[in-house]
Each structure stands twice: as structure tokens, then as C-alpha cells.
N, C-alpha and C. Protein backbone atom coordinates (compact mmCIF):
# COMPACT_ATOMS: atom_id res chain seq x y z
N UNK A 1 113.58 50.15 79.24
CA UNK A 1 114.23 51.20 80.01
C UNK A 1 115.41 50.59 80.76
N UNK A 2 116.42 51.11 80.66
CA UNK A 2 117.52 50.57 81.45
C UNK A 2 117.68 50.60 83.11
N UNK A 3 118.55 50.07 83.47
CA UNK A 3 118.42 50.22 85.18
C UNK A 3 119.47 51.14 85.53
N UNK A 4 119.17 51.79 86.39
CA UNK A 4 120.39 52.96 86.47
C UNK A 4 121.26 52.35 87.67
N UNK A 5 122.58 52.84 86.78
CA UNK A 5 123.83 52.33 88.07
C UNK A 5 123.87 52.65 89.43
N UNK A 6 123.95 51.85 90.34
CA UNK A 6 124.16 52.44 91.70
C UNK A 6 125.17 53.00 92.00
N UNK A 7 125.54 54.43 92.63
CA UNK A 7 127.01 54.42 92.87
C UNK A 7 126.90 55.24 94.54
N UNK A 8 126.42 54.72 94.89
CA UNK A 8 126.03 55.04 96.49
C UNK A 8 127.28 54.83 97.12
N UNK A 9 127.52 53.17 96.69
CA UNK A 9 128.79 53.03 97.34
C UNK A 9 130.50 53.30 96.89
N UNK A 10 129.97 54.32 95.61
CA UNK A 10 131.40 54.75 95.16
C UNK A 10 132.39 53.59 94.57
N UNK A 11 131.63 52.71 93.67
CA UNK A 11 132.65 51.59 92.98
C UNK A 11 133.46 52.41 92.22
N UNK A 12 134.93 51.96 91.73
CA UNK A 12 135.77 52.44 91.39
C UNK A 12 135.36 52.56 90.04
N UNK A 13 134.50 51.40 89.38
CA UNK A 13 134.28 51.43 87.92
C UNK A 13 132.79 50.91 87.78
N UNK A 14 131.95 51.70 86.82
CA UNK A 14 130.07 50.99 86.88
C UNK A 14 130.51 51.51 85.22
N UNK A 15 129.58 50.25 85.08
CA UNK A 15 129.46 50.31 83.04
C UNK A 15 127.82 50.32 83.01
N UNK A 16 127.55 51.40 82.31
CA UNK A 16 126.16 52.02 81.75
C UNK A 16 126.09 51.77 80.12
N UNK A 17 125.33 50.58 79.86
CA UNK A 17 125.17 51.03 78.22
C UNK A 17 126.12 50.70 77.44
N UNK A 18 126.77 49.63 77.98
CA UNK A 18 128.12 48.83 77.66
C UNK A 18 129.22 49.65 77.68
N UNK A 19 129.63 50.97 78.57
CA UNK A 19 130.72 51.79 78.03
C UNK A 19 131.12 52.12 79.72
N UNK A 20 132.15 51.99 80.02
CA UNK A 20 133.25 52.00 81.42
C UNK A 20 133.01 53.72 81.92
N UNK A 21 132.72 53.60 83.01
CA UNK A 21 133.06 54.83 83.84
C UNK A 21 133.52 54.89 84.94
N UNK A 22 134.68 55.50 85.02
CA UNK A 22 135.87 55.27 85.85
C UNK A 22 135.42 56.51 87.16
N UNK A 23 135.97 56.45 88.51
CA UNK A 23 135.90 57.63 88.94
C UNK A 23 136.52 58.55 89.23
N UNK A 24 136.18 59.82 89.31
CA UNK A 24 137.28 60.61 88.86
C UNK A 24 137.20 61.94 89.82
N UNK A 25 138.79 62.69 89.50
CA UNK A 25 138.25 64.05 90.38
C UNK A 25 137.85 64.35 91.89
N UNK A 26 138.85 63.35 92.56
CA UNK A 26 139.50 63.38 93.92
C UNK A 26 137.50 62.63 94.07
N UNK A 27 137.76 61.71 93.71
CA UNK A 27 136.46 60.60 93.87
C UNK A 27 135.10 61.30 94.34
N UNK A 28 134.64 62.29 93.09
CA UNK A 28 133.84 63.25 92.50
C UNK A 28 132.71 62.87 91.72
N UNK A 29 133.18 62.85 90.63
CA UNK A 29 132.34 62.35 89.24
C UNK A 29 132.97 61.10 88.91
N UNK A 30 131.72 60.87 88.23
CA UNK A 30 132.40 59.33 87.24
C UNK A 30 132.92 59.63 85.49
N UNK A 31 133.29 59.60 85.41
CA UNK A 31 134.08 60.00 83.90
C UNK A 31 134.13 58.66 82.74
N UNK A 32 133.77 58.61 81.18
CA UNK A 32 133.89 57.38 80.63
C UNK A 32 135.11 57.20 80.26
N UNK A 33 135.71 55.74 80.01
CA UNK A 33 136.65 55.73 79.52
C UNK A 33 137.14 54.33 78.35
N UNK A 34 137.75 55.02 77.64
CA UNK A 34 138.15 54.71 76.10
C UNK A 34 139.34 54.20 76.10
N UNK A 35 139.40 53.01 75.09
CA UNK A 35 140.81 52.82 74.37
C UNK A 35 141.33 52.94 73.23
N UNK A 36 140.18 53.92 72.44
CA UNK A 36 140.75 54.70 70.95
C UNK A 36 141.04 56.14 71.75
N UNK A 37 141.47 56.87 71.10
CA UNK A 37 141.54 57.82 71.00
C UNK A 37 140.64 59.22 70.51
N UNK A 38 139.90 58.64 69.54
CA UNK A 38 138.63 59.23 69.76
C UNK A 38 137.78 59.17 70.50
N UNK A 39 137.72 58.14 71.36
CA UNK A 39 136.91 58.10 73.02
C UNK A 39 137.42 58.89 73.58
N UNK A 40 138.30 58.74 73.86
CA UNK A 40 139.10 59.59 74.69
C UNK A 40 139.14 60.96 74.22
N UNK A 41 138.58 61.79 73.36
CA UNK A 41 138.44 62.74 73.45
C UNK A 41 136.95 63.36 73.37
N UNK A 42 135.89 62.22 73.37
CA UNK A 42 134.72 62.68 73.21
C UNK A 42 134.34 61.92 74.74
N UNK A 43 135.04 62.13 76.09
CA UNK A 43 134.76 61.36 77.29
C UNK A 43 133.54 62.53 77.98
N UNK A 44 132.66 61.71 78.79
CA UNK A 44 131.16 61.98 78.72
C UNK A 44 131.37 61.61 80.43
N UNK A 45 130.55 62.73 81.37
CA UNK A 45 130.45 62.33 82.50
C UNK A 45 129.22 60.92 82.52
N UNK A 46 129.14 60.09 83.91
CA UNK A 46 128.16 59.32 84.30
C UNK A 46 126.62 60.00 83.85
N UNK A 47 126.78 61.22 84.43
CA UNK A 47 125.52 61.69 84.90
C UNK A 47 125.10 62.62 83.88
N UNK A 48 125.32 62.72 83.04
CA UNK A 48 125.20 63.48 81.40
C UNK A 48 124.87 62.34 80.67
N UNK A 49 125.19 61.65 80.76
CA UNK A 49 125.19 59.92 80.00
C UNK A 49 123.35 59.52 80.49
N UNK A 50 123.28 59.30 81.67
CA UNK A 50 122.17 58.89 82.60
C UNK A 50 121.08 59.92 82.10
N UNK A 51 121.11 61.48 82.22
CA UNK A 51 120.24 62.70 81.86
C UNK A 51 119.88 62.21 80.46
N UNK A 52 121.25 61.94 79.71
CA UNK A 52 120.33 62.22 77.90
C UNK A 52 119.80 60.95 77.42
N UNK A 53 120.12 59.64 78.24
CA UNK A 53 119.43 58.38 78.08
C UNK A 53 118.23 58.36 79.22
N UNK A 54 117.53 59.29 79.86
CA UNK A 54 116.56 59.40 80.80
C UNK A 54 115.68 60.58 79.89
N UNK A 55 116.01 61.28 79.30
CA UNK A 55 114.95 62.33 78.39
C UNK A 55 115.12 61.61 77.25
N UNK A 56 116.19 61.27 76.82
CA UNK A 56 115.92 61.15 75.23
C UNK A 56 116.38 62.53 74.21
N UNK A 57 117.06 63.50 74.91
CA UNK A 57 117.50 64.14 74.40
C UNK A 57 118.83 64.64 74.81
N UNK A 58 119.57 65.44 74.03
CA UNK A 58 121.37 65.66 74.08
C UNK A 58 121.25 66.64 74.90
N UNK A 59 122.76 67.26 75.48
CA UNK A 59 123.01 68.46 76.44
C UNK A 59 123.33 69.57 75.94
N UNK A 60 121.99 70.37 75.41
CA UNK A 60 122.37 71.94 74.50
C UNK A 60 123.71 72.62 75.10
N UNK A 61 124.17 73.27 74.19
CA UNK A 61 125.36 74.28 74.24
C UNK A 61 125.41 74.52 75.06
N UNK A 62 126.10 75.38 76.00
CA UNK A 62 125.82 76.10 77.55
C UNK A 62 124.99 75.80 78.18
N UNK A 63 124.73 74.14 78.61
CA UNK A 63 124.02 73.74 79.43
C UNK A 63 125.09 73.24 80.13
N UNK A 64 124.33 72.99 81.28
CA UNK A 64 124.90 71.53 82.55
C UNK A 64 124.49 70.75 83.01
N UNK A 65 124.56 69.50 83.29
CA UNK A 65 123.38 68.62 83.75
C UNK A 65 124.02 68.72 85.27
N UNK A 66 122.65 69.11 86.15
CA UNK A 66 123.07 69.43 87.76
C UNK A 66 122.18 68.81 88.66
N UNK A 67 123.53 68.29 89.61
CA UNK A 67 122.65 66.82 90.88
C UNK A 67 121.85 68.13 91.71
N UNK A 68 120.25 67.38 92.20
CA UNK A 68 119.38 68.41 92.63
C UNK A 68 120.01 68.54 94.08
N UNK A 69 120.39 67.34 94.46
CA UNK A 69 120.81 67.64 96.24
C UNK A 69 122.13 67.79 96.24
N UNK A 70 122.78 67.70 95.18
CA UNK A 70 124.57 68.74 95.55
C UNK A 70 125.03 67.42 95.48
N UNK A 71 124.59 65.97 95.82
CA UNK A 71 125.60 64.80 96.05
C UNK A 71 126.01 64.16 94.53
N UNK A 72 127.32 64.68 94.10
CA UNK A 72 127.77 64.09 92.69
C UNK A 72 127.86 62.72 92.75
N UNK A 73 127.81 61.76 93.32
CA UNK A 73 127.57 60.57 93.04
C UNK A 73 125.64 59.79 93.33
N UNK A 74 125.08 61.02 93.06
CA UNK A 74 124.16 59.97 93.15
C UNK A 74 123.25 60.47 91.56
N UNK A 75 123.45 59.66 90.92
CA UNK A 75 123.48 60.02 89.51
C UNK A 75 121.83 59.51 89.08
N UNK A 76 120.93 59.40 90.11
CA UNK A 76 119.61 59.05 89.93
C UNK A 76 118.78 59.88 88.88
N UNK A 77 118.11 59.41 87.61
CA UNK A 77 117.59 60.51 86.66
C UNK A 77 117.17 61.51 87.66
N UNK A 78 116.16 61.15 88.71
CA UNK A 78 115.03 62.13 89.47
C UNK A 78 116.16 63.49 90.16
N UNK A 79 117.46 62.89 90.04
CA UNK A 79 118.47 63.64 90.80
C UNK A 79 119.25 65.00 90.10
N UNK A 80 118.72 64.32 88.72
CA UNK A 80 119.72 64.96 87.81
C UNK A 80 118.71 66.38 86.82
N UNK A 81 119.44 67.99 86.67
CA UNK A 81 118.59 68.53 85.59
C UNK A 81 119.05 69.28 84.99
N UNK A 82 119.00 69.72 84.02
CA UNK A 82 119.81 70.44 82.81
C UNK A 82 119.73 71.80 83.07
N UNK A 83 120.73 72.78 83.31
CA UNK A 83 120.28 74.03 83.48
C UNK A 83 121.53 74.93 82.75
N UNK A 84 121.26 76.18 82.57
CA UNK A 84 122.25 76.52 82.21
C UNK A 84 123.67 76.91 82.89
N UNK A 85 124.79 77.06 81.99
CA UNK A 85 126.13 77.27 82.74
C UNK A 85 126.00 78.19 84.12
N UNK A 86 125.22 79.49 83.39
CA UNK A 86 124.91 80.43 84.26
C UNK A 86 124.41 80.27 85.76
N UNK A 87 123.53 79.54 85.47
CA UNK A 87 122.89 79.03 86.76
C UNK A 87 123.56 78.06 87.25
N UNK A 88 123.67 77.54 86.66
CA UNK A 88 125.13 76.24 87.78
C UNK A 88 126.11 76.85 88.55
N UNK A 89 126.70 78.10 87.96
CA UNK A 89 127.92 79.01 88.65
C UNK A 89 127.42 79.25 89.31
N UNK A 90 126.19 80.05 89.32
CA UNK A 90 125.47 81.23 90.86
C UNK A 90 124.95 79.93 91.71
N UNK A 91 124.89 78.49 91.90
CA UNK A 91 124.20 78.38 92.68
C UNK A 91 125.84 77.68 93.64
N UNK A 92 125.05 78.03 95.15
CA UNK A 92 126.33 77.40 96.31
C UNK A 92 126.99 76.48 95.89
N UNK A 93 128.34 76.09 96.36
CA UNK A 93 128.85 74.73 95.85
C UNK A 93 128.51 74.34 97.34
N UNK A 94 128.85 72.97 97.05
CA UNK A 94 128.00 71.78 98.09
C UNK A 94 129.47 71.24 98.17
N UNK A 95 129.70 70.63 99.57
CA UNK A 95 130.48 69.79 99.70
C UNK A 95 131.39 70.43 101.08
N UNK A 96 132.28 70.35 101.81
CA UNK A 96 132.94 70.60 102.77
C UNK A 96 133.46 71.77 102.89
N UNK A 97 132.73 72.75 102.33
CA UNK A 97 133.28 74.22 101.86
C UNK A 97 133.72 75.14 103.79
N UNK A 98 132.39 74.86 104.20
CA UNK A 98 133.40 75.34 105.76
C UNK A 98 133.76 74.39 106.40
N UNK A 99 134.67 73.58 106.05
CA UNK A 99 135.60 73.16 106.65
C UNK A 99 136.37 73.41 106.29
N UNK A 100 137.17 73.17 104.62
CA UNK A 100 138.33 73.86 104.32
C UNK A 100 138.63 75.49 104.43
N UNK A 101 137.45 76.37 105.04
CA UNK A 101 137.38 77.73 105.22
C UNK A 101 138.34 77.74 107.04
N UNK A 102 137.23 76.49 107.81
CA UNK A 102 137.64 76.77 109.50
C UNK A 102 139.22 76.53 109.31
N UNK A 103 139.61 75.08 108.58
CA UNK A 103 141.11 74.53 108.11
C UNK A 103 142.01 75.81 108.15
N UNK A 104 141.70 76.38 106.93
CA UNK A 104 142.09 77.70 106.36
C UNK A 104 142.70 78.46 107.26
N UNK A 105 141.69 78.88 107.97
CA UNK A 105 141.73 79.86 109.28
C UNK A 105 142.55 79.40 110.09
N UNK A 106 142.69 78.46 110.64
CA UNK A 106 143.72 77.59 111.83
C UNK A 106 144.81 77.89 111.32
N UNK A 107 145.49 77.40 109.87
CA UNK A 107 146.52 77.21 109.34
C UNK A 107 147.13 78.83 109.27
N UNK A 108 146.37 79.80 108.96
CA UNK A 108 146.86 81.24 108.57
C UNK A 108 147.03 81.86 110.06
N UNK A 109 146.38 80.89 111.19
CA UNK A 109 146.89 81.85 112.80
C UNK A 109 148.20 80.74 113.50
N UNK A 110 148.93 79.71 112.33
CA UNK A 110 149.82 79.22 112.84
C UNK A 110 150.64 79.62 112.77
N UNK A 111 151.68 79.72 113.70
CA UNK A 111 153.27 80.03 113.49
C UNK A 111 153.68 80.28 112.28
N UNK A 112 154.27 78.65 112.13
CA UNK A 112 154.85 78.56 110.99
C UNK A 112 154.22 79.10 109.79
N UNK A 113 153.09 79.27 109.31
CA UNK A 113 152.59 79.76 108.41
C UNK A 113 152.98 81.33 108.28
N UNK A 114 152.76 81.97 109.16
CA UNK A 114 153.61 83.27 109.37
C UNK A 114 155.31 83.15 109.23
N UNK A 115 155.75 82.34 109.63
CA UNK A 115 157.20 82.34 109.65
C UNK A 115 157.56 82.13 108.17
N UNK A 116 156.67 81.34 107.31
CA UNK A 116 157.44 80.84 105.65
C UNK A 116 156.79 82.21 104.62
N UNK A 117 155.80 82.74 105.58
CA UNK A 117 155.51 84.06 104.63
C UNK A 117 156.15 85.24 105.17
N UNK A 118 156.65 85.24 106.10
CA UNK A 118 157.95 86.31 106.32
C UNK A 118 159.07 86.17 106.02
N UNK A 119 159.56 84.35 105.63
CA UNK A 119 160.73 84.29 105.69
C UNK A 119 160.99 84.50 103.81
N UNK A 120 162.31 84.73 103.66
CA UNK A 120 162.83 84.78 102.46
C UNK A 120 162.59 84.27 100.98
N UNK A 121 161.78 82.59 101.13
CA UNK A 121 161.66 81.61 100.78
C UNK A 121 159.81 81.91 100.50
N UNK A 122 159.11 82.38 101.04
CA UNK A 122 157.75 82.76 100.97
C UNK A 122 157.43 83.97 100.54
N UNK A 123 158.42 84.82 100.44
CA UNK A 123 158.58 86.32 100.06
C UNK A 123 158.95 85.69 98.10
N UNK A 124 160.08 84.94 97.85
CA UNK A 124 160.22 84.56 96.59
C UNK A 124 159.36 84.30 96.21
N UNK A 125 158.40 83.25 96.68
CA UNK A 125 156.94 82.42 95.86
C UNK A 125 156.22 83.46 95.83
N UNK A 126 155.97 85.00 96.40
CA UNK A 126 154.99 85.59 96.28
C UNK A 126 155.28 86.45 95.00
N UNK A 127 156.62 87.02 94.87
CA UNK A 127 157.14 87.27 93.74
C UNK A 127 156.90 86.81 92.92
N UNK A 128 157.55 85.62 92.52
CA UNK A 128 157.50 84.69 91.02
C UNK A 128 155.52 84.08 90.65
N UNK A 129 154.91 84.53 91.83
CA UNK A 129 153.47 84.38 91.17
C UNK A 129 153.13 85.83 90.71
N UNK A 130 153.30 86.52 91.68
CA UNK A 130 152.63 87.91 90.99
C UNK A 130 153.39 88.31 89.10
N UNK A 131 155.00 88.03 89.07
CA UNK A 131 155.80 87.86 88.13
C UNK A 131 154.76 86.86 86.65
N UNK A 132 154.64 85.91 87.35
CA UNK A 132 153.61 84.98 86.57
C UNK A 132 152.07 85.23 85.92
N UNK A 133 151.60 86.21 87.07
CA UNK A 133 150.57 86.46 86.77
C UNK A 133 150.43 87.83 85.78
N UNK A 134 151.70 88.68 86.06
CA UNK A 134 151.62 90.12 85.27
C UNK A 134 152.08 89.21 83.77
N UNK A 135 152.91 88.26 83.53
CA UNK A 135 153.31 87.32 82.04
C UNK A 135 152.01 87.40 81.45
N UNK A 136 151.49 86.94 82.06
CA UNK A 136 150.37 86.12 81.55
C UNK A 136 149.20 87.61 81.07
N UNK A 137 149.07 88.70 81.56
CA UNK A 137 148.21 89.71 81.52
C UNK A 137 148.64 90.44 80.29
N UNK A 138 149.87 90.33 80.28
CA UNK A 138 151.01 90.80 78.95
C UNK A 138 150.92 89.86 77.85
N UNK A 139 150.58 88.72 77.87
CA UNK A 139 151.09 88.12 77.01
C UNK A 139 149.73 88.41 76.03
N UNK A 140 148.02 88.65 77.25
CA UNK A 140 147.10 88.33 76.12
C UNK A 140 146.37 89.95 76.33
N UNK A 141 147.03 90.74 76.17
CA UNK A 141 146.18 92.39 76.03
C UNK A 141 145.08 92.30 75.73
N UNK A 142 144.60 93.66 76.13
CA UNK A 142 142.95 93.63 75.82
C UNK A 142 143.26 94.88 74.51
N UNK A 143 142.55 94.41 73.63
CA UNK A 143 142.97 95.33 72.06
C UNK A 143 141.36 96.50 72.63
N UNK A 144 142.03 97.84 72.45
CA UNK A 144 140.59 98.83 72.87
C UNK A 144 140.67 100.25 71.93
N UNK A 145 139.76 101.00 71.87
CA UNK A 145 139.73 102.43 71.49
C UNK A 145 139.65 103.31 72.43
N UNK A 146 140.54 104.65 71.81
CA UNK A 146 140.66 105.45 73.01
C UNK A 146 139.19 106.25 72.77
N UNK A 147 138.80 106.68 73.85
CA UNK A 147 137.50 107.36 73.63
C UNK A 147 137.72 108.69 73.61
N UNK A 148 138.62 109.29 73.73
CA UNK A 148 138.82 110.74 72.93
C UNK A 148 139.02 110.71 71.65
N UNK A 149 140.41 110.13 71.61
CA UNK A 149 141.01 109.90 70.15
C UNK A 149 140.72 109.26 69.24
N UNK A 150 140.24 108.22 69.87
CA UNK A 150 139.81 106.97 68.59
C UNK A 150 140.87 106.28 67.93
N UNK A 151 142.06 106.43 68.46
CA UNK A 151 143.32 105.42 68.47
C UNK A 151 143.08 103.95 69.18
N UNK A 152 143.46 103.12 67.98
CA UNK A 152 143.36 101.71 69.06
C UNK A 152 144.64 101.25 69.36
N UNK A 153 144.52 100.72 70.45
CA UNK A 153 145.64 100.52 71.47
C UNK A 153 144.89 99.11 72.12
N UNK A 154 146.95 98.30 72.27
CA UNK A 154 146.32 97.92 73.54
C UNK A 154 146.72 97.66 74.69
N UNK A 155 146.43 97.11 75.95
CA UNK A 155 146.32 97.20 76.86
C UNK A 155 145.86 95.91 78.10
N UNK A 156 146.89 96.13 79.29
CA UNK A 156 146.42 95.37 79.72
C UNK A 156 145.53 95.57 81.33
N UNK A 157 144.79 96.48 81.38
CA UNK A 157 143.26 97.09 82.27
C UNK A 157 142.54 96.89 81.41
N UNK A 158 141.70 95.83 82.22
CA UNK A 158 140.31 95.62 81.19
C UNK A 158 139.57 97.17 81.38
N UNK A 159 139.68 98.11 82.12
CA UNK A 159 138.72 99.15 82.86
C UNK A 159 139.05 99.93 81.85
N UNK A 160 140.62 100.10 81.22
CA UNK A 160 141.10 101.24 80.59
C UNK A 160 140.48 101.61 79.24
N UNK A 161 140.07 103.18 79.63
CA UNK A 161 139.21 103.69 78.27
C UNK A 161 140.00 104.53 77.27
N UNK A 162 141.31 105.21 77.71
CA UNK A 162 141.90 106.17 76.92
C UNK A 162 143.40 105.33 76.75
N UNK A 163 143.62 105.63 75.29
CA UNK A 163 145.35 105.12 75.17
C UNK A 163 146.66 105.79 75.87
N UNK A 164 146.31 107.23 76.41
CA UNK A 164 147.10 107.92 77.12
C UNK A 164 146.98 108.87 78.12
N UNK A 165 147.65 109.27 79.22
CA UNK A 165 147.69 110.36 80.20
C UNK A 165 146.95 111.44 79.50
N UNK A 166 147.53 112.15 78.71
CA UNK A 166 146.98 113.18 77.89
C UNK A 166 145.19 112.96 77.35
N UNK A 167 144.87 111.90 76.67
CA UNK A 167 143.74 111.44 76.11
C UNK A 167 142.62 111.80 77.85
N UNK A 168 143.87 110.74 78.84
CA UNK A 168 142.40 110.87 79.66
C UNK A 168 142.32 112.35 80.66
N UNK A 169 143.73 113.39 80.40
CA UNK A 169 143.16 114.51 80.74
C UNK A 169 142.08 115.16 79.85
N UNK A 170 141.98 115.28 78.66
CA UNK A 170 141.29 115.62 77.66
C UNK A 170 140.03 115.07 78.63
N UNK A 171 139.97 113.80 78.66
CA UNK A 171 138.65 113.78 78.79
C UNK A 171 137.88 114.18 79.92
N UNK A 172 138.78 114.35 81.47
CA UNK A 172 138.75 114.85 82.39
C UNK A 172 138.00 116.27 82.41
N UNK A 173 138.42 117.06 81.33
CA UNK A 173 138.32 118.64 81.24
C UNK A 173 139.24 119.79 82.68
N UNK A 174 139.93 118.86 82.72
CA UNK A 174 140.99 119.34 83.88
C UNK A 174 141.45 120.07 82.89
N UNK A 175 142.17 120.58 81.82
CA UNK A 175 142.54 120.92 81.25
C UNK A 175 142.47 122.63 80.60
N UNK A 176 140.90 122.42 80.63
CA UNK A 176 140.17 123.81 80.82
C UNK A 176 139.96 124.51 81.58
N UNK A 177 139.86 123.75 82.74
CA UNK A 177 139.70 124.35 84.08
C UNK A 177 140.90 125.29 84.66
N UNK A 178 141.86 124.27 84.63
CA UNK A 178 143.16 124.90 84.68
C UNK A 178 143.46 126.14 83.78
N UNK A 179 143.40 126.12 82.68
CA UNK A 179 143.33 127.30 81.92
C UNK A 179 142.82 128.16 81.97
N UNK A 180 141.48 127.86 82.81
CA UNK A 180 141.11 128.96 82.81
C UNK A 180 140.85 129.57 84.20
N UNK A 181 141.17 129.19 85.20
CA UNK A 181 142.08 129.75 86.25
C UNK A 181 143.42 130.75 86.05
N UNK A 182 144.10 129.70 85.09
CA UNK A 182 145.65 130.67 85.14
C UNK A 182 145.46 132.19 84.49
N UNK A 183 144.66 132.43 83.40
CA UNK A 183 143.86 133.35 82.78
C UNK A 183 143.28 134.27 83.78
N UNK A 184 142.51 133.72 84.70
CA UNK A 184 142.04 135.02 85.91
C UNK A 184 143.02 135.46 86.93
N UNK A 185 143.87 134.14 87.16
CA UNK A 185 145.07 134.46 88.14
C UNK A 185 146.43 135.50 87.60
N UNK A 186 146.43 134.59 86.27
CA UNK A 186 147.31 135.84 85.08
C UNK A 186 147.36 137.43 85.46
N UNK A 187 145.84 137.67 84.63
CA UNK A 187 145.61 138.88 84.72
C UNK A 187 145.50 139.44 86.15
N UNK A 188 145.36 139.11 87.38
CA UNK A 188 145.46 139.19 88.23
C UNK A 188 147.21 139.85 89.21
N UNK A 189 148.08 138.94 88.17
CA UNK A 189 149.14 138.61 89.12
C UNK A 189 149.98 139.95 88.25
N UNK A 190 149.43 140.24 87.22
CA UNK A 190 150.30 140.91 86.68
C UNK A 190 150.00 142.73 86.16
């Protein structure tokens, strides 16, 4: 059985199993590293490395191997467990989260922070992202059917069910309604 690396104290580089792991990711994870190029594209965290040489088995599809106490450097098997993507997303992230929230807060009741988002120069950056972000919504449409018509179209509202104004009065039944108002009001008015 091998001895598992210490990285308590955050060495810059621990070799597991004769293969380099560097650290990485604002000094996060440990990451392996290669001087082919096929290393380098098959690079393997510390602690995925440690999990499938501690079971004896690989990291299924939409899995994650996840530290039990939140601390990414402590890559102890007992620390480490395979769960799915799913469950890795829903659970809290760990790490200085209210502090960069209190940070946050300070910075958005400062002056200047108000002054570069009123001024001219903070008004542009808000532009050229929203600009950026509608590119990008355009560039990859959502391909859909209209549910009246059955025309496919596409589109960029993931929500959107009809290809047109018309389609989604149709489906409204505003259409009838109205009609058949003007019909009692008609005969009415005349």
C-alpha cells in the first residue's frame, strides 16, 4: 500500500506514484504534470489519483471525487468520496465565501464604486457586456416547435413556446373572446 502525500503544508510540488503534482488554482488543488503532450492532456487531479489508487477502482462518468471536510488540500483517502456531479453542485462551497460577500458589500457602499458606475467609463463596460452577452445568446439559438403551428423555429428564450405573436394569440384564445364580444357589441351598436 502506498503512503499518501502530505500536503498539509501546501508544498508547491508532491510526486505520488512516480508522477509530479503541481499546485494549482489560486493554491487549491494539486494538478499532474507532463512533458508529452499526451500528459498534458490526460492531467488528473492529486485527489482523484489518491481515491482510484485507495479503492482500486476508476472515476465513473458524472462522478466527482469530494474532500469530506471542504479542505482541498487534504487529500487523505478517509477524506476523499466519489459522488455524483449532481451532488457536488448542491452541496455549500467551503472556503471564505462570507468574506468575499462582507468584502463585496463594503466595496458596493464605497464612493468610488458608485462614482465608476455612474461615470461614463462604467456605463460603457455595462454596455459592451450586456452587448457580449446578447452575441453570445444569438450566436447559439435554441432550435424549438411552435405549439400551435408546428413550425420549427429558432430562438433565443429558452421559455419560448410559439414562433410568433399571432401563434401565441391563437393559443391565448384572446382571439375568440374578442370576437365574440365585438359580435354582441356589433349587434348592439347598430
Amino acid at each position: 500500500m502506498p503512503t499518501w502525500p502530505d500536503t498539509a503544508d501546501s508544498p508547491k510540488v508532491v510526486v505520488f506514484l512516480g508522477i509530479r503534482y503541481r499546485l494549482m488554482g489560486a493554491k487549491k488543488y494539486y494538478l499532474s504534470q507532463s512533458t508529452t503532450n499526451a500528459g498534458r492532456k490526460k492531467a488528473k487531479g492529486l485527489h482523484i489519483a489518491i481515491w482510484e489508487e485507495a479503492t482500486g477502482k476508476t472515476v465513473p462518468t458524472g462522478h466527482h471525487v469530494h474532500h469530506k471536510d471542504g479542505n482541498q488540500l487534504n487529500n487523505h483517502p478517509d477524506n476523499l468520496a466519489c459522488i455524483t456531479a449532481k451532488e457536488n453542485l448542491s452541496l455549500p462551497k467551503q472556503g471564505d465565501r462570507p468574506k468575499q460577500k462582507a468584502h463585496l458589500a463594503k466595496a458596493r457602499q464605497s464612493q468610488a464604486f458608485k462614482d465608476w458606475h455612474a461615470a461614463t467609463r462604467g456605463s460603457e463596460w455595462r454596455k459592451k457586456i450586456q452587448r457580449m452577452a446578447m452575441e453570445a445568446r444569438r450566436a447559439n439559438p435554441h432550435h424549438k416547435v411552435c405549439q400551435v403551428c408546428g413550425t420549427p423555429y429558432d430562438t433565443i428564450e429558452k421559455r419560448s413556446k410559439y414562433c410568433s405573436k399571432q401563434c401565441q394569440w391563437k393559443a391565448s384564445g384572446r382571439r375568440r373572446r374578442i370576437r365574440k364580444n365585438r359580435r354582441r357589441l356589433g349587434d348592439a351598436a347598430v
